[in-house]
C-alpha atoms as a PDB file:
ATOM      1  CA  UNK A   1     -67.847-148.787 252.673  1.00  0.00           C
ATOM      2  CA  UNK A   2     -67.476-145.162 254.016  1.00  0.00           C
ATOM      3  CA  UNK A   3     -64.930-146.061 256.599  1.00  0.00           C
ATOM      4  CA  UNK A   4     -62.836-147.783 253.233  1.00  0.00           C
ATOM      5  CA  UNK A   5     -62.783-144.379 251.348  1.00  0.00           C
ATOM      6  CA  UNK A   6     -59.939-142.846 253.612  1.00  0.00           C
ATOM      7  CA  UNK A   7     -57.129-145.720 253.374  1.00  0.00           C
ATOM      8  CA  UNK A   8     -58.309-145.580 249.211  1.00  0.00           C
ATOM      9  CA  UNK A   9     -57.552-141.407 249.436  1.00  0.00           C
ATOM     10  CA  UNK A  10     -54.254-142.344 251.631  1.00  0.00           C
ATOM     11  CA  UNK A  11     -53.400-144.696 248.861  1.00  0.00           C
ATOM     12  CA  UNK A  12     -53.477-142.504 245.953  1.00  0.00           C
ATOM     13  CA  UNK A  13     -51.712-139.447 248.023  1.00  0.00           C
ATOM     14  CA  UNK A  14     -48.945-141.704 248.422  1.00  0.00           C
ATOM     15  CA  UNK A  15     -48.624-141.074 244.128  1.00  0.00           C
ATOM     16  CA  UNK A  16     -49.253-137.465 244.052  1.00  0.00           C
ATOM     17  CA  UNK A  17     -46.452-134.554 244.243  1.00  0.00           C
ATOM     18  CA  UNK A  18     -47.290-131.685 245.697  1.00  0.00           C
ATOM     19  CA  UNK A  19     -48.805-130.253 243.062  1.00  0.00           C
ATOM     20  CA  UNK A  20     -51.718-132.833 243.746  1.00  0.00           C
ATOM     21  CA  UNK A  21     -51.079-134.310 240.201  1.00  0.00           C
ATOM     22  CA  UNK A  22     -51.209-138.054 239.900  1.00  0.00           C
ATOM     23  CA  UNK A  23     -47.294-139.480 239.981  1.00  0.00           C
ATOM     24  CA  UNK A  24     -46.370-142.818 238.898  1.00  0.00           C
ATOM     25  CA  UNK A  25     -42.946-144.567 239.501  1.00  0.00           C
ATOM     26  CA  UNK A  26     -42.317-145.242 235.844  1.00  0.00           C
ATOM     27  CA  UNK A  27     -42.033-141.156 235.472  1.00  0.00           C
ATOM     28  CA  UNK A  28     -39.033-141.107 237.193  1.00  0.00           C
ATOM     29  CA  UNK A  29     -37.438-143.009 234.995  1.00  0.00           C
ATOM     30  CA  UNK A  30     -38.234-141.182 231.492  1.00  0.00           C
ATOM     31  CA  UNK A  31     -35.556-138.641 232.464  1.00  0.00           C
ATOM     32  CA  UNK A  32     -33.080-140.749 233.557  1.00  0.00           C
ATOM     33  CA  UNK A  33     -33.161-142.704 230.304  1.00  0.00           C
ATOM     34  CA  UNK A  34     -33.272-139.725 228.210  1.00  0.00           C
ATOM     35  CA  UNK A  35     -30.412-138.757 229.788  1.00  0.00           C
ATOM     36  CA  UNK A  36     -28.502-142.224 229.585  1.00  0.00           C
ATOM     37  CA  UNK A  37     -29.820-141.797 225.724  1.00  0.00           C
ATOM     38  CA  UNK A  38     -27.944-138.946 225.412  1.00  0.00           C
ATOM     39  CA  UNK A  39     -25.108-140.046 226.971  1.00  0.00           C
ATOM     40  CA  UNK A  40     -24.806-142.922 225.001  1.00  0.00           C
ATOM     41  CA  UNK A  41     -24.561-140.808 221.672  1.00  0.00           C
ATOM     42  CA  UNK A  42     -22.528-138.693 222.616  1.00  0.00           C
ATOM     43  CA  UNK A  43     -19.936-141.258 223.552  1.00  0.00           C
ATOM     44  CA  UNK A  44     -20.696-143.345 220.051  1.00  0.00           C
ATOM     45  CA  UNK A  45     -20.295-139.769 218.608  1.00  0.00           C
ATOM     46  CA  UNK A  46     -16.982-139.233 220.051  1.00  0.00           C
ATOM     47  CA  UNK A  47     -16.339-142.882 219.387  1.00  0.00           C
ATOM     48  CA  UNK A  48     -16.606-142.252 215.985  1.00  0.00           C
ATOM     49  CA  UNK A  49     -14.230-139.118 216.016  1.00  0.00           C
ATOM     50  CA  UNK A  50     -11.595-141.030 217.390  1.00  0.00           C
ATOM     51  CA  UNK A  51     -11.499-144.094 215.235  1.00  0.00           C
ATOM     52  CA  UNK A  52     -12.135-141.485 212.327  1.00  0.00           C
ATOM     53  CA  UNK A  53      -8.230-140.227 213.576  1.00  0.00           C
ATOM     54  CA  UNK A  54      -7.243-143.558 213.776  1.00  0.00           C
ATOM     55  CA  UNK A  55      -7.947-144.924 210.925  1.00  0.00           C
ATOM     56  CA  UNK A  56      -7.046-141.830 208.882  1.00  0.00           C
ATOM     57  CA  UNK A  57      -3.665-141.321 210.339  1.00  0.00           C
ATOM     58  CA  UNK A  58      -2.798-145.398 210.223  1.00  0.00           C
ATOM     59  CA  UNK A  59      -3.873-144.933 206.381  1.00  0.00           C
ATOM     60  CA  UNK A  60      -1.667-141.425 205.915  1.00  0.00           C
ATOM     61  CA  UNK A  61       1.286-143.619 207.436  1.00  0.00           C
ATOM     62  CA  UNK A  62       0.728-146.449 205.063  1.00  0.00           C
ATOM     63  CA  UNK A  63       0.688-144.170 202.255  1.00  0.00           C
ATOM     64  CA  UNK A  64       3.767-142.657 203.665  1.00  0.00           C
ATOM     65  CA  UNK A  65       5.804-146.091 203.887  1.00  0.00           C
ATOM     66  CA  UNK A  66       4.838-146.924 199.975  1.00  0.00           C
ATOM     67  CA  UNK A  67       6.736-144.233 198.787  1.00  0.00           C
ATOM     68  CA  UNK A  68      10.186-144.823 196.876  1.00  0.00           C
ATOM     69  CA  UNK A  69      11.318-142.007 195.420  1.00  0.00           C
ATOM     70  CA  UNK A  70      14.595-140.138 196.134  1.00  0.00           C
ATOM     71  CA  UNK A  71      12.711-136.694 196.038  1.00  0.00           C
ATOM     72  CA  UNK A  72      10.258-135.678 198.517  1.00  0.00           C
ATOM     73  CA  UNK A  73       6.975-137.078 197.199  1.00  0.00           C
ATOM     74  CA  UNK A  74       3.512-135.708 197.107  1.00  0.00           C
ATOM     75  CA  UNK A  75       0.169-137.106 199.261  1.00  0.00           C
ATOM     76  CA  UNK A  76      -2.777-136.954 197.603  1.00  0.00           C
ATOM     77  CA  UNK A  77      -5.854-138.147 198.131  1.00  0.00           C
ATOM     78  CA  UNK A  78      -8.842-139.328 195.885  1.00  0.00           C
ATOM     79  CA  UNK A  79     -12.483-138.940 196.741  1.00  0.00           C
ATOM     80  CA  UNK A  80     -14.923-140.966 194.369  1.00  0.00           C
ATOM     81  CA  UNK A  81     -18.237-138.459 195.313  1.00  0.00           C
ATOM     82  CA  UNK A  82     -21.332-140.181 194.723  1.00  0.00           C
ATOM     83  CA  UNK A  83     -22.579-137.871 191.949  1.00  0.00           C
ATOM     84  CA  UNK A  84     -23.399-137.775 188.266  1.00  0.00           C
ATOM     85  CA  UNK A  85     -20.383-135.534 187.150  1.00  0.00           C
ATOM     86  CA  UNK A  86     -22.122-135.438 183.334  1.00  0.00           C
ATOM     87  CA  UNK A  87     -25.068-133.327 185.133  1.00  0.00           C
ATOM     88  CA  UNK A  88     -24.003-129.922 185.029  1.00  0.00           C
ATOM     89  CA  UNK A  89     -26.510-129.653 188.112  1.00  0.00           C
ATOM     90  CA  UNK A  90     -24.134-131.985 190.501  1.00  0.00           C
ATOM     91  CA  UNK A  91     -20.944-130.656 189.341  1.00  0.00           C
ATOM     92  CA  UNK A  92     -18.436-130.308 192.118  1.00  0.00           C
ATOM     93  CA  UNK A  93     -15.483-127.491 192.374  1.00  0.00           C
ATOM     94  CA  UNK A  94     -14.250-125.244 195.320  1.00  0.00           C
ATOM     95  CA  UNK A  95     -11.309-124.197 196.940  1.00  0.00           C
ATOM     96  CA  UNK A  96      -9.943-125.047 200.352  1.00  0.00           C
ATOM     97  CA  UNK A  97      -6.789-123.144 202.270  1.00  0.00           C
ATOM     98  CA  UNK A  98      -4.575-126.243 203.494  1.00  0.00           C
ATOM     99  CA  UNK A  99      -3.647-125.554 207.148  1.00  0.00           C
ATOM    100  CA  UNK A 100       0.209-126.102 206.144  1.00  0.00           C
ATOM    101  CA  UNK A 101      -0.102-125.966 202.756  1.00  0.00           C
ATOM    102  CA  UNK A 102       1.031-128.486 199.920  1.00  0.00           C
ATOM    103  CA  UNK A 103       4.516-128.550 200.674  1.00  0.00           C
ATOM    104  CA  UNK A 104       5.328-126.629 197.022  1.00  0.00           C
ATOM    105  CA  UNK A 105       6.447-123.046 195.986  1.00  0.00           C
ATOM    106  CA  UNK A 106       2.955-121.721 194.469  1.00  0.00           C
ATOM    107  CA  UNK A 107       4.293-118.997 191.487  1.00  0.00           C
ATOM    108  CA  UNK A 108       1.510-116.576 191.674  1.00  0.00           C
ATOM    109  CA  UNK A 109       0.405-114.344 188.669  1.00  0.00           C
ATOM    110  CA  UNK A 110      -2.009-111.143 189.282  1.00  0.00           C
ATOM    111  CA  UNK A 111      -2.841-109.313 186.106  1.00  0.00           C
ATOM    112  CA  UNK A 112      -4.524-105.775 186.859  1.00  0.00           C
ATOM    113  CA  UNK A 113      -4.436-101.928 185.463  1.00  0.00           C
ATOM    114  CA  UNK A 114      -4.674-100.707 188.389  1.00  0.00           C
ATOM    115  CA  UNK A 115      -1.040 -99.705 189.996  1.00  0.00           C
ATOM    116  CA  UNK A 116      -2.838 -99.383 193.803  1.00  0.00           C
ATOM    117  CA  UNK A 117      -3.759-103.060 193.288  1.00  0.00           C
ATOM    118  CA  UNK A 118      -0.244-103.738 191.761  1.00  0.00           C
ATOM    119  CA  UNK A 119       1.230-102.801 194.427  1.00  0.00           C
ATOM    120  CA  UNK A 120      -1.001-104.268 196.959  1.00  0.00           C
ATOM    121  CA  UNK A 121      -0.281-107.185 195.001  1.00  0.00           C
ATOM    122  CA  UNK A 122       3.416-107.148 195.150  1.00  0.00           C
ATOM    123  CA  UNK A 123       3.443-106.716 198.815  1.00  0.00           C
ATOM    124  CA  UNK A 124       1.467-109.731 199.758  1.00  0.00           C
ATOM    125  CA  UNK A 125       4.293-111.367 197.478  1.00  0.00           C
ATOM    126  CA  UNK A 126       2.889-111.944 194.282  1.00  0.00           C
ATOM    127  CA  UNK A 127       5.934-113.316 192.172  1.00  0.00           C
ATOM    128  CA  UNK A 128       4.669-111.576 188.471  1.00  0.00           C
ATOM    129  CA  UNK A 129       2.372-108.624 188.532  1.00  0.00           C
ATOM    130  CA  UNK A 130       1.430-106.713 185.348  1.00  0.00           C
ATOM    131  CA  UNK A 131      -1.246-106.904 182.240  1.00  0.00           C
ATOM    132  CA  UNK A 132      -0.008-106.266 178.665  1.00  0.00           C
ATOM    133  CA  UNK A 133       3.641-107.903 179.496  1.00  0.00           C
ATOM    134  CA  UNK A 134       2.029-110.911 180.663  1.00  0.00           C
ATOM    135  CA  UNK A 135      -0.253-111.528 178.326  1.00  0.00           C
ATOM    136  CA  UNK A 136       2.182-110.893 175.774  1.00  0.00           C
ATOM    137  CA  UNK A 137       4.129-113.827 177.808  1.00  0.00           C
ATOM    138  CA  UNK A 138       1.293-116.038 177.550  1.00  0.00           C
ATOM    139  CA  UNK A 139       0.712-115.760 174.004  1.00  0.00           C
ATOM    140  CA  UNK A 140       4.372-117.107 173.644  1.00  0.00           C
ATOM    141  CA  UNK A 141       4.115-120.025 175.169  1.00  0.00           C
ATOM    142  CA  UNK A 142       5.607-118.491 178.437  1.00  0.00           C
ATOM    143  CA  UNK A 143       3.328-119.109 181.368  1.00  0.00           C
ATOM    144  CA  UNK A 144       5.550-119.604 184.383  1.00  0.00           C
ATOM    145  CA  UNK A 145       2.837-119.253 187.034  1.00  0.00           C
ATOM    146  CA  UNK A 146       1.029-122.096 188.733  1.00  0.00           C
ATOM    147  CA  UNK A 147      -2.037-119.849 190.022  1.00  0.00           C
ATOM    148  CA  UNK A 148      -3.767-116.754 187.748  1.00  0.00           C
ATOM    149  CA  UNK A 149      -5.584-114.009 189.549  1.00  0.00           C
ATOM    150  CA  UNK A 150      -7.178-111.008 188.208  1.00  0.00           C
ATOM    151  CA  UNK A 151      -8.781-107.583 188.620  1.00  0.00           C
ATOM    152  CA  UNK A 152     -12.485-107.216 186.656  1.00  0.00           C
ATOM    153  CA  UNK A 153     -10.294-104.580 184.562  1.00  0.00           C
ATOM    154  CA  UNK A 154      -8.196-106.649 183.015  1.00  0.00           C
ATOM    155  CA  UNK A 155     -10.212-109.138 181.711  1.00  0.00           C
ATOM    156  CA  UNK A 156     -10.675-107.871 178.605  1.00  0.00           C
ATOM    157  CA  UNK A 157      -7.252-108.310 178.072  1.00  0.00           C
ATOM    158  CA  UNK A 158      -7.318-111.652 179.669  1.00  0.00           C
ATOM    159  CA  UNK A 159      -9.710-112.455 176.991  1.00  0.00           C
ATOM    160  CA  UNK A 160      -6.975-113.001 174.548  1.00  0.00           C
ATOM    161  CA  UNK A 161      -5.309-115.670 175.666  1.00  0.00           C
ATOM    162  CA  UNK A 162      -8.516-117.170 176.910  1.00  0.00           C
ATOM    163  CA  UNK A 163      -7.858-120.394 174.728  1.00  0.00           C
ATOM    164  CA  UNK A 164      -4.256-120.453 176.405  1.00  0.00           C
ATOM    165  CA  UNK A 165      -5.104-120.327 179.926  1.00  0.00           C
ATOM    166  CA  UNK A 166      -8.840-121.970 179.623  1.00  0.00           C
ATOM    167  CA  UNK A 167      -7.398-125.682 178.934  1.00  0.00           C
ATOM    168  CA  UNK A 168      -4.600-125.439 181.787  1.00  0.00           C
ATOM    169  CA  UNK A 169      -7.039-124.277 185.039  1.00  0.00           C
ATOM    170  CA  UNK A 170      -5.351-120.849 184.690  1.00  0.00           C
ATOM    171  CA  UNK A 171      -8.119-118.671 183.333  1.00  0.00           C
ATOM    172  CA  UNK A 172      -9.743-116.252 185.987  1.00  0.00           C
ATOM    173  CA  UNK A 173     -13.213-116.478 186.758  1.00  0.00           C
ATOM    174  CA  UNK A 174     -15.108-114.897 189.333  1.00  0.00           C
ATOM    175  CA  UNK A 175     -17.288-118.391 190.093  1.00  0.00           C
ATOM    176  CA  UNK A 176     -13.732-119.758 191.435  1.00  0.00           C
ATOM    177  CA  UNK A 177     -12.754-116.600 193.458  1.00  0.00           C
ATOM    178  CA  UNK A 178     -10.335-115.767 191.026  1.00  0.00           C
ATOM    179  CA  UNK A 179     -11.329-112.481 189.439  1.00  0.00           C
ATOM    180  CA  UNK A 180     -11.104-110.281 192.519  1.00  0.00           C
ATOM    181  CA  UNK A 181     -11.635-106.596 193.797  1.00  0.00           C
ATOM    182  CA  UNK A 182      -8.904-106.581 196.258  1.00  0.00           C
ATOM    183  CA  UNK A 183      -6.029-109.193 195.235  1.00  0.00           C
ATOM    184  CA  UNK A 184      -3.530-108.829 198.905  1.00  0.00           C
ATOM    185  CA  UNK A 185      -5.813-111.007 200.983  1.00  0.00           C
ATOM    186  CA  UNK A 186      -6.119-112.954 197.727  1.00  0.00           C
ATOM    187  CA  UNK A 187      -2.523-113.224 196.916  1.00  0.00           C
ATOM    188  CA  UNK A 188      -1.804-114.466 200.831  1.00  0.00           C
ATOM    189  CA  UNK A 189      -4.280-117.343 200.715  1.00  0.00           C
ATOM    190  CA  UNK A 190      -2.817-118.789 197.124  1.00  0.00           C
ATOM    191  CA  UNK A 191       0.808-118.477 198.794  1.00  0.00           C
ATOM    192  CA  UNK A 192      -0.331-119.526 202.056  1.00  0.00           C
ATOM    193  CA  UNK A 193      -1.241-123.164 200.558  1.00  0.00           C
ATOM    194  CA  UNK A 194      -4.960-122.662 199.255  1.00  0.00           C
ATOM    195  CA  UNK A 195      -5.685-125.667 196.477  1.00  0.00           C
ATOM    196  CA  UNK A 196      -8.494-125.695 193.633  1.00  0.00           C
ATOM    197  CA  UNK A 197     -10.252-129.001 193.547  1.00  0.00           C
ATOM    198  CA  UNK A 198     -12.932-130.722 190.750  1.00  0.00           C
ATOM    199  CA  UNK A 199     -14.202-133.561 190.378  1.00  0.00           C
ATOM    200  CA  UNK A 200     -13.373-135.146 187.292  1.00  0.00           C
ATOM    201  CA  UNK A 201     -15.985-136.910 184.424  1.00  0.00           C
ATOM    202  CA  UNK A 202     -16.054-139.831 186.404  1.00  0.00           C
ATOM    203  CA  UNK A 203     -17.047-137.506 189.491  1.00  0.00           C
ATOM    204  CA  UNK A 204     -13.491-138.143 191.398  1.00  0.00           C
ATOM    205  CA  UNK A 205     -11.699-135.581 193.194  1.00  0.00           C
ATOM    206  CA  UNK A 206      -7.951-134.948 193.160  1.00  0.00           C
ATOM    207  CA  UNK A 207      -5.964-132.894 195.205  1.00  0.00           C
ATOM    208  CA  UNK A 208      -2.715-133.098 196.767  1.00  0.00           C
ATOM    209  CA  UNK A 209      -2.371-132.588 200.697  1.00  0.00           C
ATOM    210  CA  UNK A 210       1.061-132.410 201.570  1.00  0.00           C
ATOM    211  CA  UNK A 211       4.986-134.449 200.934  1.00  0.00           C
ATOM    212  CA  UNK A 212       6.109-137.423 202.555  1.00  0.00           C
ATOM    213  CA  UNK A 213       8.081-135.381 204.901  1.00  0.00           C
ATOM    214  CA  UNK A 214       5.352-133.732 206.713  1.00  0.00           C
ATOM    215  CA  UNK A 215       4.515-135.066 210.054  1.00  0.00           C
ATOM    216  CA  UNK A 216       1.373-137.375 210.198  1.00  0.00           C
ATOM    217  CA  UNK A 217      -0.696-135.084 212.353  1.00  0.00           C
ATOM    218  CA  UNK A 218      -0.294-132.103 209.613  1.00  0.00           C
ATOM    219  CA  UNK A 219      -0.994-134.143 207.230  1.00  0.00           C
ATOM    220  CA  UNK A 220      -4.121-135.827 208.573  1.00  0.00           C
ATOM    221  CA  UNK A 221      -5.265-131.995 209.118  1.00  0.00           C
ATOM    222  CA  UNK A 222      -5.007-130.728 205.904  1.00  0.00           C
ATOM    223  CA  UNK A 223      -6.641-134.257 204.608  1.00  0.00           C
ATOM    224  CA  UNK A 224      -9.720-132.710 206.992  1.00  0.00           C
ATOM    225  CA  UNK A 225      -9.473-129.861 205.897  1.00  0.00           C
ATOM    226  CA  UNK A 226      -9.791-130.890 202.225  1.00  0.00           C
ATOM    227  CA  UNK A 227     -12.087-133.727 202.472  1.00  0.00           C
ATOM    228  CA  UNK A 228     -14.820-131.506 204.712  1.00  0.00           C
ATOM    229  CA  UNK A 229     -14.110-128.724 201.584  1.00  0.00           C
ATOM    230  CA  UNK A 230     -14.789-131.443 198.892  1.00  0.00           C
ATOM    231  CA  UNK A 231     -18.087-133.241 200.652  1.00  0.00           C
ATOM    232  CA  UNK A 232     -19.763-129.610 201.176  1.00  0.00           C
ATOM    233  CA  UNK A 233     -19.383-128.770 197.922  1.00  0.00           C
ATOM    234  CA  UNK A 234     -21.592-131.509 196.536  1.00  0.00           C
ATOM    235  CA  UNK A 235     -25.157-131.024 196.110  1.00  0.00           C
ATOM    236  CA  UNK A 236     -27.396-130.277 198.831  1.00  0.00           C
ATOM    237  CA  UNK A 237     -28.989-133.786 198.130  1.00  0.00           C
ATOM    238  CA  UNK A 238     -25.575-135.706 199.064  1.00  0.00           C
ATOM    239  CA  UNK A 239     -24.362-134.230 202.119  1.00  0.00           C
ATOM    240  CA  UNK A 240     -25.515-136.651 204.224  1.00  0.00           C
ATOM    241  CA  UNK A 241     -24.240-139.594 202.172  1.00  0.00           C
ATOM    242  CA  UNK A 242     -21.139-140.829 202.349  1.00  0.00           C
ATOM    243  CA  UNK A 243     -18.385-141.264 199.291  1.00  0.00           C
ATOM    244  CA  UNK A 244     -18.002-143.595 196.990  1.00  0.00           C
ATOM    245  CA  UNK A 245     -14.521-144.109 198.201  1.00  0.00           C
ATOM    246  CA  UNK A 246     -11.800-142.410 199.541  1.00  0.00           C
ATOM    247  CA  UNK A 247      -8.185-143.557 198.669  1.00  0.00           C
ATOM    248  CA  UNK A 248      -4.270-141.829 199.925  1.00  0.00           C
ATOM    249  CA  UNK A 249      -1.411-142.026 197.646  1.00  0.00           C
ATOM    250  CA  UNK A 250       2.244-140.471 196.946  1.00  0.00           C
ATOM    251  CA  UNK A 251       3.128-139.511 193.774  1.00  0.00           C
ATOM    252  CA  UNK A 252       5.244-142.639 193.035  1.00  0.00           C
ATOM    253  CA  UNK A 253       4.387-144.395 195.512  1.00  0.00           C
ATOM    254  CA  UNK A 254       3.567-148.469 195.244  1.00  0.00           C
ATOM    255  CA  UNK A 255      -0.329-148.498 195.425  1.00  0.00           C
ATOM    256  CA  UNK A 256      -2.670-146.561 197.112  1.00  0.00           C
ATOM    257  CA  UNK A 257      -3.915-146.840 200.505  1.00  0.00           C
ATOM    258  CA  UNK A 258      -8.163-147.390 201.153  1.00  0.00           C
ATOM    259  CA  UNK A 259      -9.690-145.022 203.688  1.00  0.00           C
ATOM    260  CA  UNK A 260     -13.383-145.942 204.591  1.00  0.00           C
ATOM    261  CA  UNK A 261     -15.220-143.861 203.532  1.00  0.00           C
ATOM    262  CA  UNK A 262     -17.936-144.360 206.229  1.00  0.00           C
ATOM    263  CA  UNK A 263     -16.343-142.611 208.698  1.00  0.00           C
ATOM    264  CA  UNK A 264     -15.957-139.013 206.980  1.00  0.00           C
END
């Protein structure tokens, strides 16, 4: 039995590093599959990137080919979010900077006291600057601007045509960036093709992302661009979900073009 012991203790150092711990074969294969684990997701991961571009810009270009018009038609895209709009907790709104912008001449309005932010205003190319004159524009029925900034200052004056501006998306309000402190880096993001978006009662965003006559790629980047804006705005409880749906359209286009919505 003694002279056994030996070739038992030759056995077991053949299984023990030299740290003298006990090794067994099936160790060295935990790191390799970790590591074929991780491999693995990363390639479904990128995987899923790339038939996310796929499918996105096949849908952009069927959009594209349903349009008719002789002018150069909007994109736009529709994202049903899978929230209860009616809830004033799951409300969605934001604004997103479109990488090349909507395709369309944004008339910017900046209504201040102050002349330093006048002209600070003017020089990042504001196209009507003022306060009394404006307002006195708005109140007739004038209101040639598509976007209305402000200065805290003038919103008492603002506050006047509050029942003008309110139904059109034109008020100021400092929730939606639009009452400011410094309106020139303001000014060059509404110019530079920055959209408003909110989702409707039936908790579906609109928002145009380009014309027909934008290349694919720039379109499929501002659709990113917008899409990422629109899902991080919802509640922190419906990140991780997906959209109802997701749907691409031009303005008089023949139908609308499905995007799943599984892959944003």
């Amino acid at each position: 039995r003694c002279a056994e012991e030996p070739r038992a203790s030759e056995g077991m150092a053949l299984y023990r590093g030299r740290t003298g711990a006990a090794h067994h074969p099936q160790d060295e294969e935990a790191p390799a599959t970790a590591a074929r684990a991780k491999e693995l997701q990363g390639a479904k991961l990128q995987d899923r990137r790339e038939g996310r571009r796929t499918a996105v810009t096949e849908a952009l270009d069927a959009a594209k080919a349903l349009a008719r018009a002789k002018f150069d038609e909007a994109v736009d895209m529709a994202v049903h979010l899978n929230v209860d709009a009616k809830r004033t907790d799951q409300r969605v709104r934001g604004m997103v900077t479109l990488p090349h912008g909507t395709g369309k001449k944004i008339v910017v309005a900046v209504f201040t006291k102050s002349e330093e932010q006048a002209r600070l205003a003017r020089e990042a190319g504001a196209d009507l600057v003022g306060l009394e004159d404006l307002v006195a524009r708005v109140k007739g029925g004038d209101i040639p601007f598509d976007r209305c900034l402000a200065t805290a200052d003038a919103m008492p004056a603002l506050a006047q045509v509050a029942r003008v501006l309110g139904p059109r998306g034109l008020m100021p309000n400092p929730k939606r960036g639009t009452v400011v402190k410094d309106v020139g880096p303001a000014v060059a993001e509404a110019k530079a093709g920055q959209i408003e978006f909110k989702a409707d009662r039936h908790g579906i965003v609109h928002a145009t992302i380009g014309r027909v006559s934008f290349p694919t790629e720039q379109l499929r980047a501002n659709f990113d661009a917008a899409v990422e804006a629109v899902l991080a705005a919802r509640p922190v409880a419906y990140r991780n979900k997906a959209p109802q749906s997701v749907a691409l359209s031009t303005s008089m286009g023949r139908g609308s073009v499905p995007v799943d919505p599984t892959l944003l």
